[in-house]
C-alpha atoms as a PDB file:
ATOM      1  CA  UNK A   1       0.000   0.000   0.000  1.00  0.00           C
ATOM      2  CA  UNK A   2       2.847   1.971   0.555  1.00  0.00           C
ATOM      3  CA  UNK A   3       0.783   5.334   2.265  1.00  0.00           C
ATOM      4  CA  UNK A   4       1.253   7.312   5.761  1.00  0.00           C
ATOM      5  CA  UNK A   5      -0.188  10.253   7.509  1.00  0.00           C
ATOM      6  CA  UNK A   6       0.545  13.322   9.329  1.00  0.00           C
ATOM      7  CA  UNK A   7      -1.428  15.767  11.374  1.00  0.00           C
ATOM      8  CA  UNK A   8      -2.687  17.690   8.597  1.00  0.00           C
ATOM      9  CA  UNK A   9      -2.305  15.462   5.750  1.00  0.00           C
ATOM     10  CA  UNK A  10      -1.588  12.174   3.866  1.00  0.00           C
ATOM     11  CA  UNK A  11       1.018  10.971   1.178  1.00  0.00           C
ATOM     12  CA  UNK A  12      -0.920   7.973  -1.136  1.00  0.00           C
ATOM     13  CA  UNK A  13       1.081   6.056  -3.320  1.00  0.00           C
ATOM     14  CA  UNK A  14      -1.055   5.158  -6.587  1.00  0.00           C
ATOM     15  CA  UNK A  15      -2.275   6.429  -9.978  1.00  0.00           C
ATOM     16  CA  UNK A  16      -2.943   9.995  -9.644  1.00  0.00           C
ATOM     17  CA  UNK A  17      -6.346   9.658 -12.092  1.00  0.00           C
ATOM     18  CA  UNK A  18      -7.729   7.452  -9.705  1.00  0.00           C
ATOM     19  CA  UNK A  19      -6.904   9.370  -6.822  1.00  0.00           C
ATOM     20  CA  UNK A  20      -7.965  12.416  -7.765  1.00  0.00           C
ATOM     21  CA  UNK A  21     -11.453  10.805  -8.800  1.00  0.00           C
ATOM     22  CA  UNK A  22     -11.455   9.762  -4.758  1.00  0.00           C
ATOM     23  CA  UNK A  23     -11.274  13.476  -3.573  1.00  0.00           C
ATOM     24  CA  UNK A  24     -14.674  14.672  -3.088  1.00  0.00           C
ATOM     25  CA  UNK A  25     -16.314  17.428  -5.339  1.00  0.00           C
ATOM     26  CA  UNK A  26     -15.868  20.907  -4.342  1.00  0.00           C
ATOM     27  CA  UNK A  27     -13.379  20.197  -2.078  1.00  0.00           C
ATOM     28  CA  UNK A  28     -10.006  21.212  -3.388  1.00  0.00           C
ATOM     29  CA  UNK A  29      -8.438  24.975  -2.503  1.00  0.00           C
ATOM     30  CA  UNK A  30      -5.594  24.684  -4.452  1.00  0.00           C
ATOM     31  CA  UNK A  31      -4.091  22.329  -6.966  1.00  0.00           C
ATOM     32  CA  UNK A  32      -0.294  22.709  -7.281  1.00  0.00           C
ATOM     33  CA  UNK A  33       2.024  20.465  -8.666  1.00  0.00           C
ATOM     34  CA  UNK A  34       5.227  19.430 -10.838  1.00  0.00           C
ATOM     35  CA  UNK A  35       4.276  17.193 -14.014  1.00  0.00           C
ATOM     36  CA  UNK A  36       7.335  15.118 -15.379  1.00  0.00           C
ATOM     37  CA  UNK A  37       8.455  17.240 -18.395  1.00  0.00           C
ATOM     38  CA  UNK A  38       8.346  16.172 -21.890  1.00  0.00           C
ATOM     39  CA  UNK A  39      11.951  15.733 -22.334  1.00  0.00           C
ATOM     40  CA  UNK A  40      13.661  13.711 -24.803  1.00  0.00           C
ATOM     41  CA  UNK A  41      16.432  12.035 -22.640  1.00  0.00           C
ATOM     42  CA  UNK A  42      13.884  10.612 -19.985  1.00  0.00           C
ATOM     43  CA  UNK A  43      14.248  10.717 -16.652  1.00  0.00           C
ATOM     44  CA  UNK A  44      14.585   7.275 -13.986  1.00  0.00           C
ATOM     45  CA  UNK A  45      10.843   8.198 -12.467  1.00  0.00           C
ATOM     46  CA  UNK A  46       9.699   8.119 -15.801  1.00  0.00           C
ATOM     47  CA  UNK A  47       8.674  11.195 -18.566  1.00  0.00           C
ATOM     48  CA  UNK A  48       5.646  10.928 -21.214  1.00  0.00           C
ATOM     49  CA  UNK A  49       6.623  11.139 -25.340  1.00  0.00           C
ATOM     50  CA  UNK A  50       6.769  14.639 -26.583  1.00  0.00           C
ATOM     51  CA  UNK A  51       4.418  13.201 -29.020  1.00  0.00           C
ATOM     52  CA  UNK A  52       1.546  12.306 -26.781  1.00  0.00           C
ATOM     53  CA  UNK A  53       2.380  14.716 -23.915  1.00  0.00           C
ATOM     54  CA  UNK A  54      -0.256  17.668 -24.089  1.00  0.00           C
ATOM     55  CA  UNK A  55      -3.135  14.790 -23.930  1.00  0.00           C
ATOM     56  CA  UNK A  56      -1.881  13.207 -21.555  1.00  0.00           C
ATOM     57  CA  UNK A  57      -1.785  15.891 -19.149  1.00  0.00           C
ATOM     58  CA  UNK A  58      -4.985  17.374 -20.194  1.00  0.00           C
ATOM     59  CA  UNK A  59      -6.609  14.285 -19.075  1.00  0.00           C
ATOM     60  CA  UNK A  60      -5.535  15.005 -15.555  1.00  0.00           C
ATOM     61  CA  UNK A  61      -6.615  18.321 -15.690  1.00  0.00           C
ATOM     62  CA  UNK A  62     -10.060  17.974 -16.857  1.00  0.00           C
ATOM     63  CA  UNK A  63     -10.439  15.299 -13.743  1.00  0.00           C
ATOM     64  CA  UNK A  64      -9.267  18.074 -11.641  1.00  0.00           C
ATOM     65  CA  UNK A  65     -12.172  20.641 -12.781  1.00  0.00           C
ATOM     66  CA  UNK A  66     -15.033  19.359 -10.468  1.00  0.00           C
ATOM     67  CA  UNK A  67     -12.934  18.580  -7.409  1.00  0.00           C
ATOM     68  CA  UNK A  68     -11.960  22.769  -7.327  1.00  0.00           C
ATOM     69  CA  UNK A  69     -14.260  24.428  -4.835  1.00  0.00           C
ATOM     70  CA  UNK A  70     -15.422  27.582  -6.412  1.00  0.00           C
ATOM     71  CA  UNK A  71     -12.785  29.892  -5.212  1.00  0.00           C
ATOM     72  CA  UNK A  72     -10.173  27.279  -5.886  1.00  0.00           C
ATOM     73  CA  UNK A  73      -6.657  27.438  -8.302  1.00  0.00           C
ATOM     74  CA  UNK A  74      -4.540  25.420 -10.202  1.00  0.00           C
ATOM     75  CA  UNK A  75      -0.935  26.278 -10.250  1.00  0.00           C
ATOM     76  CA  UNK A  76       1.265  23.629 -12.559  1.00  0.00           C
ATOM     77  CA  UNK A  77       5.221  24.298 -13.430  1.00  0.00           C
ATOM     78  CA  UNK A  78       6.546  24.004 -16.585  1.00  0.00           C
ATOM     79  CA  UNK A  79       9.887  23.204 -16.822  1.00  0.00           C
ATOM     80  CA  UNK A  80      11.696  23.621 -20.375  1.00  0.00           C
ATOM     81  CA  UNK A  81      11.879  21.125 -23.577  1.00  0.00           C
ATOM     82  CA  UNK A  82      14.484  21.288 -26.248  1.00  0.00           C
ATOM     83  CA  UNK A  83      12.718  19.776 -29.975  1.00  0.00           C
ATOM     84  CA  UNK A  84      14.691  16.722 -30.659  1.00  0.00           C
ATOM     85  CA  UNK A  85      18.351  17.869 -32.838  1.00  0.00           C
ATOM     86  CA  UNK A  86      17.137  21.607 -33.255  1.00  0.00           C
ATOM     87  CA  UNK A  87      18.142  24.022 -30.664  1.00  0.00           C
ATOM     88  CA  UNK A  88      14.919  25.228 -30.931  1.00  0.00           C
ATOM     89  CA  UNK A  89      12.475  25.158 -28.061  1.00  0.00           C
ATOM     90  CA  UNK A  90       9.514  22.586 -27.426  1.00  0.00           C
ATOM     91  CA  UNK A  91       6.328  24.878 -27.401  1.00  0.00           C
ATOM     92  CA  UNK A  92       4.160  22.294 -25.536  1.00  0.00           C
ATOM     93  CA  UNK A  93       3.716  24.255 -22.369  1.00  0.00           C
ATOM     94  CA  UNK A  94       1.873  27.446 -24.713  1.00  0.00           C
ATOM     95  CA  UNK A  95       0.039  25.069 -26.225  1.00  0.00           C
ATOM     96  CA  UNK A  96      -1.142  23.351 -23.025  1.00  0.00           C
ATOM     97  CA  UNK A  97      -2.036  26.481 -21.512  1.00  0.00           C
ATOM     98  CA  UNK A  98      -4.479  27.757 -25.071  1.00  0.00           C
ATOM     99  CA  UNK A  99      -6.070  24.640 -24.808  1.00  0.00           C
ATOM    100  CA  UNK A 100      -6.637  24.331 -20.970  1.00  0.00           C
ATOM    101  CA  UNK A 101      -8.317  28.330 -21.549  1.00  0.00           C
ATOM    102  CA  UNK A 102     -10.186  27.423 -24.642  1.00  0.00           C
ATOM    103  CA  UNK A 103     -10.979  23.416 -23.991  1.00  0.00           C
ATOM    104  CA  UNK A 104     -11.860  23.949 -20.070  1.00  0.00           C
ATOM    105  CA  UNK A 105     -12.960  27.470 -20.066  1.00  0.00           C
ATOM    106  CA  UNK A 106     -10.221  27.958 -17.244  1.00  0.00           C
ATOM    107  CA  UNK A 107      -9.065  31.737 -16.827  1.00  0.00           C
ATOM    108  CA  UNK A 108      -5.142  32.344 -16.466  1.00  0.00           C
ATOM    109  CA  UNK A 109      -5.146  34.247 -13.366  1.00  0.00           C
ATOM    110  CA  UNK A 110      -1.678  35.199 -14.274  1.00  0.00           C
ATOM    111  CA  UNK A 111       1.196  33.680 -15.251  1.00  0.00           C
ATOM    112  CA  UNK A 112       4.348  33.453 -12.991  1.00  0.00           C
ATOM    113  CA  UNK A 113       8.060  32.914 -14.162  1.00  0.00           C
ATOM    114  CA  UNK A 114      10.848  30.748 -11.657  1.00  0.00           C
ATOM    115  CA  UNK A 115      14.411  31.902 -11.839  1.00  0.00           C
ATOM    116  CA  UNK A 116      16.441  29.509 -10.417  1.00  0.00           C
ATOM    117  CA  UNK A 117      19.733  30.675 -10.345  1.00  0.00           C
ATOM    118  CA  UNK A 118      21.854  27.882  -9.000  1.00  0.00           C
ATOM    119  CA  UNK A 119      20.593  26.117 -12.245  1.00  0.00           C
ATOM    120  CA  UNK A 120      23.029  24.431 -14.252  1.00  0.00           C
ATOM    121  CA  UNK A 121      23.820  25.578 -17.515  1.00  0.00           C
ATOM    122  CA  UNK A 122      20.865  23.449 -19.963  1.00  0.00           C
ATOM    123  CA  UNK A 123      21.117  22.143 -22.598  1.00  0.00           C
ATOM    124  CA  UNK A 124      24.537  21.919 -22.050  1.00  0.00           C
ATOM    125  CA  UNK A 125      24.914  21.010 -26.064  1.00  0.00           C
ATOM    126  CA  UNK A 126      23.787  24.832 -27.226  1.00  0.00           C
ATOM    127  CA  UNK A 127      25.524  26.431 -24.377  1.00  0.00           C
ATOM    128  CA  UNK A 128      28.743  25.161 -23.077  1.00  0.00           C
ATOM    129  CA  UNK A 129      29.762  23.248 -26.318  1.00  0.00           C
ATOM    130  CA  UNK A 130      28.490  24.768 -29.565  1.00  0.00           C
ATOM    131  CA  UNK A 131      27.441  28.354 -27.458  1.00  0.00           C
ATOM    132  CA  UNK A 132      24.830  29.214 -29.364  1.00  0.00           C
ATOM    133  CA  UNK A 133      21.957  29.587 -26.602  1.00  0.00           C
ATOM    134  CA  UNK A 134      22.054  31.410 -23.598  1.00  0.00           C
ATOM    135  CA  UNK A 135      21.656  29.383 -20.002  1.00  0.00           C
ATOM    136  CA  UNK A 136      18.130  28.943 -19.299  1.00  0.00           C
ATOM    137  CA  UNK A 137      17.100  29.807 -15.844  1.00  0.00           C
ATOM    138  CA  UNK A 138      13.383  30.024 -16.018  1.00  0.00           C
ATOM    139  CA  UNK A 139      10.852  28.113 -15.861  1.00  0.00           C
ATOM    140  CA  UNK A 140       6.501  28.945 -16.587  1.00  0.00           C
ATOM    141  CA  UNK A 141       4.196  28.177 -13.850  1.00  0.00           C
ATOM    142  CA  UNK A 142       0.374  29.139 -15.062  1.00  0.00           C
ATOM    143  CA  UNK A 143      -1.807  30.192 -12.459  1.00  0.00           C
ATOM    144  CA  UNK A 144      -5.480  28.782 -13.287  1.00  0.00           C
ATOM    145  CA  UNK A 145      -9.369  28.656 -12.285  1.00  0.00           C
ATOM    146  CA  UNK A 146     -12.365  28.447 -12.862  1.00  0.00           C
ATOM    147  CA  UNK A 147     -13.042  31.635 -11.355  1.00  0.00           C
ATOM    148  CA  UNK A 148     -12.235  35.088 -12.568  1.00  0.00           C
ATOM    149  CA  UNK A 149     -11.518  35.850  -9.179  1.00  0.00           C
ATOM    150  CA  UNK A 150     -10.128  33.071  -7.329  1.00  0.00           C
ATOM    151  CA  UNK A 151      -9.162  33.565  -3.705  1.00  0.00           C
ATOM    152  CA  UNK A 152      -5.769  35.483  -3.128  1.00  0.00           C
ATOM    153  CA  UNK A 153      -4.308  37.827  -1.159  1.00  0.00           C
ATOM    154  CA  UNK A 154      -0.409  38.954  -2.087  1.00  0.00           C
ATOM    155  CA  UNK A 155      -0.833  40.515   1.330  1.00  0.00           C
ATOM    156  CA  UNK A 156       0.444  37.222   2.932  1.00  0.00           C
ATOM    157  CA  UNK A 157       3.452  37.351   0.323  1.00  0.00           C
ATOM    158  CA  UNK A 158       5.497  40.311   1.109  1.00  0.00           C
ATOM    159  CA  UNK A 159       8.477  40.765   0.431  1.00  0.00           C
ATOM    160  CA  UNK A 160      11.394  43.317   2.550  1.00  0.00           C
ATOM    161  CA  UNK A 161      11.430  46.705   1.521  1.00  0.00           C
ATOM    162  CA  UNK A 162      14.599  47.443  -0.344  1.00  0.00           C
ATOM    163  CA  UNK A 163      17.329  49.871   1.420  1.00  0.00           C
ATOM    164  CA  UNK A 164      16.258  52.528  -1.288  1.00  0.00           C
ATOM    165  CA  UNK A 165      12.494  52.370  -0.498  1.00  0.00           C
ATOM    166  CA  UNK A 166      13.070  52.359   3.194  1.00  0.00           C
ATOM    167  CA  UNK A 167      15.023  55.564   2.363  1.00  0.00           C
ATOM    168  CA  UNK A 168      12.272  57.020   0.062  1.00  0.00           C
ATOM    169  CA  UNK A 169       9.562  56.307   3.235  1.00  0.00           C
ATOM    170  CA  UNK A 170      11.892  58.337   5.906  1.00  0.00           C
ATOM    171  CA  UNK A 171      12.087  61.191   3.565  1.00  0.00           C
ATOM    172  CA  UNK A 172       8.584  61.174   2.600  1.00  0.00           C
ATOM    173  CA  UNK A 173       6.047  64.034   4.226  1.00  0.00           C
ATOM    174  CA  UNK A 174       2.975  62.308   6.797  1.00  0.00           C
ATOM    175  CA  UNK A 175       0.747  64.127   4.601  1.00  0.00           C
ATOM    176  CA  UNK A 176       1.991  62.843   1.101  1.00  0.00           C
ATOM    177  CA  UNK A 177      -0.986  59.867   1.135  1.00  0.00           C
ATOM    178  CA  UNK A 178      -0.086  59.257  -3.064  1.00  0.00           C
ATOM    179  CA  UNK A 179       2.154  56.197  -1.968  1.00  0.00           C
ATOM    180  CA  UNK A 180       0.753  53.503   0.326  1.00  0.00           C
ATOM    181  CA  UNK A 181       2.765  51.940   2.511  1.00  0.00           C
ATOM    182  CA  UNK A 182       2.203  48.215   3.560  1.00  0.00           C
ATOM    183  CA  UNK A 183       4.159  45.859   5.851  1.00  0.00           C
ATOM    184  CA  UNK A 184       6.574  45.205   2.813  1.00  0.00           C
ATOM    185  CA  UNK A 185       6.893  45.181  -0.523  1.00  0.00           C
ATOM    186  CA  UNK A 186       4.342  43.826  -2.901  1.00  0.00           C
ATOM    187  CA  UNK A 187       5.098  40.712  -4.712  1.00  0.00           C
ATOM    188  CA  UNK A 188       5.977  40.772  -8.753  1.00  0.00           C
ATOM    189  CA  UNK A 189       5.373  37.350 -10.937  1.00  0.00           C
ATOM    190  CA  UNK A 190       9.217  36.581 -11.198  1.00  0.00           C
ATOM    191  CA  UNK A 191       9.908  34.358  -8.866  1.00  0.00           C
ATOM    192  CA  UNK A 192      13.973  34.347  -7.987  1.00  0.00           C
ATOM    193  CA  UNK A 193      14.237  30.632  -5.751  1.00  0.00           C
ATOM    194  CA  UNK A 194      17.596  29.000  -5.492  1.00  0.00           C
ATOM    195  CA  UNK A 195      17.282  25.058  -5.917  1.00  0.00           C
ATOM    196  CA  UNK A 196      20.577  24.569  -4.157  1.00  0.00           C
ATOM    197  CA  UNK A 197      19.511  23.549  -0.591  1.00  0.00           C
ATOM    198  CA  UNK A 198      21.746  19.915   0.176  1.00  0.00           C
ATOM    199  CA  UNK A 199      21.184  19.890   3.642  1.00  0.00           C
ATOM    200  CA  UNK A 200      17.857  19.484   4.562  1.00  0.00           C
ATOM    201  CA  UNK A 201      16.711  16.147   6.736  1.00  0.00           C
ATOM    202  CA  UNK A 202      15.039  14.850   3.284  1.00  0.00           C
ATOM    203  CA  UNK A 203      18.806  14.702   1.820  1.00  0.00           C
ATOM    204  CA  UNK A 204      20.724  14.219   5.087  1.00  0.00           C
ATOM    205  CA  UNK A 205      18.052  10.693   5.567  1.00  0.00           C
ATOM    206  CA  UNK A 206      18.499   9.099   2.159  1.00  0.00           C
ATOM    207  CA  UNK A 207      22.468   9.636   1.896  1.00  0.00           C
ATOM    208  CA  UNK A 208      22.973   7.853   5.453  1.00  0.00           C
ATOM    209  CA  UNK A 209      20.599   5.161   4.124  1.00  0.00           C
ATOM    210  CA  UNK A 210      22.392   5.278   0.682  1.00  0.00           C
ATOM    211  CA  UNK A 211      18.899   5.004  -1.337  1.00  0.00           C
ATOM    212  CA  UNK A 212      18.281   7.438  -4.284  1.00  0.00           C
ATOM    213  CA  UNK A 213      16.423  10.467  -3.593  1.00  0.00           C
ATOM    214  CA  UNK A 214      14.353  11.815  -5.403  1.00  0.00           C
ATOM    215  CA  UNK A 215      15.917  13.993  -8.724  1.00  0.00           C
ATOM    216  CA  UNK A 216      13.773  16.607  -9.905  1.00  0.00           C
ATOM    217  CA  UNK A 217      12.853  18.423  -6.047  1.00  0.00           C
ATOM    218  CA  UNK A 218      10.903  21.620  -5.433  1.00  0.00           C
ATOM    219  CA  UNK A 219      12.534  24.017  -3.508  1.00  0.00           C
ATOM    220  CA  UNK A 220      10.378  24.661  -0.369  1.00  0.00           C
ATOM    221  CA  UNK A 221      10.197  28.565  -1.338  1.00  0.00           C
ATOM    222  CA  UNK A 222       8.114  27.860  -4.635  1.00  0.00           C
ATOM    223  CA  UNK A 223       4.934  25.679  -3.473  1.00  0.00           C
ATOM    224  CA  UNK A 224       5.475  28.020  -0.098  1.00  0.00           C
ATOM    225  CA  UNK A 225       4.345  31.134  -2.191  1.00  0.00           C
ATOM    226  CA  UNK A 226       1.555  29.834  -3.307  1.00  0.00           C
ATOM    227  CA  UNK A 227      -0.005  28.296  -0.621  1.00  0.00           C
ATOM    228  CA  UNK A 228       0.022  31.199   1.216  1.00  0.00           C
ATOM    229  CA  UNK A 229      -0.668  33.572  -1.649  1.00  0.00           C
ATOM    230  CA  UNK A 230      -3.590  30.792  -2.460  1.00  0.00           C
ATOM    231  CA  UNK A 231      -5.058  29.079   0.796  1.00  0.00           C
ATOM    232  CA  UNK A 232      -5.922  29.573   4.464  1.00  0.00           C
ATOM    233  CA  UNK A 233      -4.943  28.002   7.022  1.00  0.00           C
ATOM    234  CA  UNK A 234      -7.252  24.621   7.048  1.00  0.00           C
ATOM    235  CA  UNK A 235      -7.692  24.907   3.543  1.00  0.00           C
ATOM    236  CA  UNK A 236      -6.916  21.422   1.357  1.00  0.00           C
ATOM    237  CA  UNK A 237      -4.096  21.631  -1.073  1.00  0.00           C
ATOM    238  CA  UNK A 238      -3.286  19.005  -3.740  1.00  0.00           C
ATOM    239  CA  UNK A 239      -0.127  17.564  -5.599  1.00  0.00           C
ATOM    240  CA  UNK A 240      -0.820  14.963  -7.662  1.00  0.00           C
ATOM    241  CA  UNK A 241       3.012  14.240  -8.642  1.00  0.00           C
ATOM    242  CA  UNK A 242       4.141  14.337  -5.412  1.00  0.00           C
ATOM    243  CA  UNK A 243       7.974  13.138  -6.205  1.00  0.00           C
ATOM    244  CA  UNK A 244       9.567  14.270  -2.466  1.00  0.00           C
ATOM    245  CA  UNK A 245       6.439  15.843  -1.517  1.00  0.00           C
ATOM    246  CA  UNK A 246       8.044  19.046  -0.622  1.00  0.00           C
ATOM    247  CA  UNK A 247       4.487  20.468  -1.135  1.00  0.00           C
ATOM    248  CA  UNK A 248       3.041  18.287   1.967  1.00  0.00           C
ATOM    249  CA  UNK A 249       6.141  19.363   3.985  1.00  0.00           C
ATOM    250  CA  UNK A 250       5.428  22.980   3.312  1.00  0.00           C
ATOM    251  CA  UNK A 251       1.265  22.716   3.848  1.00  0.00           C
ATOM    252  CA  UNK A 252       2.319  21.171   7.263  1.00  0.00           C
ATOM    253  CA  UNK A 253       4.292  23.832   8.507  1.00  0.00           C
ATOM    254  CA  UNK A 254       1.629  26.117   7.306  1.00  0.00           C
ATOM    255  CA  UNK A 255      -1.176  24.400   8.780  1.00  0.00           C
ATOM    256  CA  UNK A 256      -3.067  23.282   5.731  1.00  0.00           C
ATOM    257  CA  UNK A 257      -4.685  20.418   4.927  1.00  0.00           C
ATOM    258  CA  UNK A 258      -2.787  18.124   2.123  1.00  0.00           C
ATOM    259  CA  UNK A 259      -2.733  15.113   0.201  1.00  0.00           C
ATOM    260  CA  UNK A 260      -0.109  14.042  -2.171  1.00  0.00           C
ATOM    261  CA  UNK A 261      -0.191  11.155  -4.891  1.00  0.00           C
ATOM    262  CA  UNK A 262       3.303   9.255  -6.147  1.00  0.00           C
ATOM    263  CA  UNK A 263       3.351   6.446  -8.249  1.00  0.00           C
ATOM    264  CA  UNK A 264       6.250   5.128  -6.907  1.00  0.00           C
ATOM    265  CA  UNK A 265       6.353   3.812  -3.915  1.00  0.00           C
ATOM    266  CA  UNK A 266       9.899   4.309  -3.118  1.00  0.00           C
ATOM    267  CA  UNK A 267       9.727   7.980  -3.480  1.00  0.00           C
ATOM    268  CA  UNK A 268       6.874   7.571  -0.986  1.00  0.00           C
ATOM    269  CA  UNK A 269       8.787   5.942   1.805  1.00  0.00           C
ATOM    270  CA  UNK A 270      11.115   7.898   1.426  1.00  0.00           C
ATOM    271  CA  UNK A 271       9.438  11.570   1.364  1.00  0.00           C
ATOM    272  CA  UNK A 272       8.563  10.648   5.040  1.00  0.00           C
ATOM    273  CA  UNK A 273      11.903  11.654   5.945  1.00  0.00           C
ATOM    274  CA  UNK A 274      10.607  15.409   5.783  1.00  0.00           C
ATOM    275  CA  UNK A 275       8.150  15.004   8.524  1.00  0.00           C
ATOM    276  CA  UNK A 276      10.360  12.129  11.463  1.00  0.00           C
ATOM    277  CA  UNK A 277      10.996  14.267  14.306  1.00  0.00           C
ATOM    278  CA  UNK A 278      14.229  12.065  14.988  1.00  0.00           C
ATOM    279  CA  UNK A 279      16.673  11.381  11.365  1.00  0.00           C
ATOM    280  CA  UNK A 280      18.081   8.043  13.485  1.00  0.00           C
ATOM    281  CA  UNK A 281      14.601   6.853  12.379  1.00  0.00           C
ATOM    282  CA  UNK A 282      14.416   7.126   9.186  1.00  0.00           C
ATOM    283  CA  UNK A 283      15.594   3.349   8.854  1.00  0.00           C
ATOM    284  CA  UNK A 284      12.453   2.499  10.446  1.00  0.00           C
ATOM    285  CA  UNK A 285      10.014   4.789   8.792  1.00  0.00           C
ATOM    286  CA  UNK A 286      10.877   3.825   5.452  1.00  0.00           C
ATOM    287  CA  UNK A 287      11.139   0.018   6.000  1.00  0.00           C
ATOM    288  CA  UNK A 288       7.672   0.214   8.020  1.00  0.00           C
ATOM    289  CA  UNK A 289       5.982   2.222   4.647  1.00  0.00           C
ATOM    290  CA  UNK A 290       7.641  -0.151   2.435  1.00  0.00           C
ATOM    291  CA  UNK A 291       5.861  -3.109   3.898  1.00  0.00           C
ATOM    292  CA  UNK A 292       2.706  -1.971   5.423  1.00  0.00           C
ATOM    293  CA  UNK A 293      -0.681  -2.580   4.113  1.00  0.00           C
ATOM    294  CA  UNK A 294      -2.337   0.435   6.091  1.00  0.00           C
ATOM    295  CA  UNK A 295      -1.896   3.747   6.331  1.00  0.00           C
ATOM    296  CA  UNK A 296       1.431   4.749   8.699  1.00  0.00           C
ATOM    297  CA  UNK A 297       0.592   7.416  10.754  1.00  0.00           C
ATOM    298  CA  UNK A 298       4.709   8.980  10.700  1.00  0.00           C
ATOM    299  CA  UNK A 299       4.326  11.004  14.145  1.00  0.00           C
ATOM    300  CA  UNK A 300       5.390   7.856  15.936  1.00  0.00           C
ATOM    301  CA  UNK A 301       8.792   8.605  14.308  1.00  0.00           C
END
């Protein structure tokens, strides 16, 4: 079975179109989640054709649809796709997001843009070799619903105010109200998140076991922006390609409710290492997910 609980949520190993079926209607604040890209070297958990790709997503997101409660989003990452021998880009995530808006009648509430700047130079044949493309850093994340006016607040996203604007609010007058100040600065749609963090318990658990981790990870910042931009506090959130489940590890700290869905079961076990309280347990955890038939409730680690 392969699943196990926490206090706010639950990681389910299995086929994400039957899970997501299971979720009631309604129910779902925010959708948010990674797909395996369309690349043409795949990947060890597995990546769809190029050929068939837009399809096969789109069948995932028309199951979604009905389980969004009417104030509810869908937030999915796009990560970049070279056409096979052209150093020409793969176009499949404009085309996915045309015929999610046309097809689905979904609204793009905006789209965002993830700079990762710890990136390594990709692909490496057009830019370190031949030099003919320029790193790519960024990848598309399209913010969808069904509602023109989904629930958010940028509020809960602030960022610092810059040295210069905490100058420029010192010097101006009390009376000048053309400016409004709020507790920080409001967020833009570029989105700069280093993917360079090699220390966290997740890491630190499956190097002292010496089992694979998961290779394609979310850093905690990016699904952390969106919940809170997105959700409440007791509000459910959703990844249905939950890889290392970095989004359940985030909605717990925040308080939300979660589920996540993995196909593979040792990316499961193994995703629990986010949530042990004690890392000499990880041994344990993973061994007693591995061979269980119920649900593990993980607190006892």
């Amino acid at each position: 079975m392969g699943n196990y609980k926490t206090t706010f949520g639950q990681c389910i190993c299995g086929d994400a179109k039957s899970l997501i079926n299971e979720l009631q209607d309604n129910s779902v604040d925010l959708f948010i989640t990674s797909p395996p890209y369309p690349l043409i070297n795949p990947k060890e958990y597995g990546n769809e054709s190029q050929d068939n790709y837009n399809n096969w997503l789109l069948e995932f997101v028309r199951l979604m649809i009905p389980k969004l409660k009417p104030t509810g989003s869908i937030v999915i990452d796009f990560g970049t796709s070279y056409l096979k021998n052209k150093p020409c880009y793969n176009i499949y995530s404009f085309e996915l997001l045309v015929r999610m808006v046309k097809e689905f009648n979904l609204n793009l509430c905006q789209p965002f843009y993830w700079y990762n700047p710890s990136r390594l130079p990709y692909p490496s044949m057009y830019v370190c070799r031949r030099k003919i493309r320029a790193k790519d850093n960024v990848n598309n994340l399209w913010w969808l619903s069904p509602n023109a006016s989904p629930k958010a607040d940028t509020t809960k996203v602030l960022k610092p105010y810059s040295k210069s604007m905490k100058k420029f609010f010192r010097k101006k007058s009390p009376t000048d109200t053309s400016f409004q100040k709020n507790k920080g600065a409001l967020p833009s749609n570029l989105l700069e998140i280093a993917n360079a963090n090699n220390k966290s318990q997740y890491l630190q658990a499956c190097r002292s076991l010496d089992i694979k981790y998961h290779p394609a990870r979310f850093p905690t910042a990016l699904p952390e922006f969106f919940v809170k931009f997105l959700t409440d506090e007791n509000d459910l959130v959703v990844d249905i390609f939950g890889g290392s489940n970095t989004t359940g590890y985030v909605c717990e700290s925040l308080k939300r409710r979660w589920k996540t869905f993995e196909i593979n079961l040792e990316y499961v076990a193994t995703s629990a290492f986010h949530f042990i309280s004690d890392i000499n347990n990880a041994k344990l955890c993973y061994d007693t997910i591995i061979n269980s038939d119920i649900t593990v409730d993980i607190s006892i680690f």
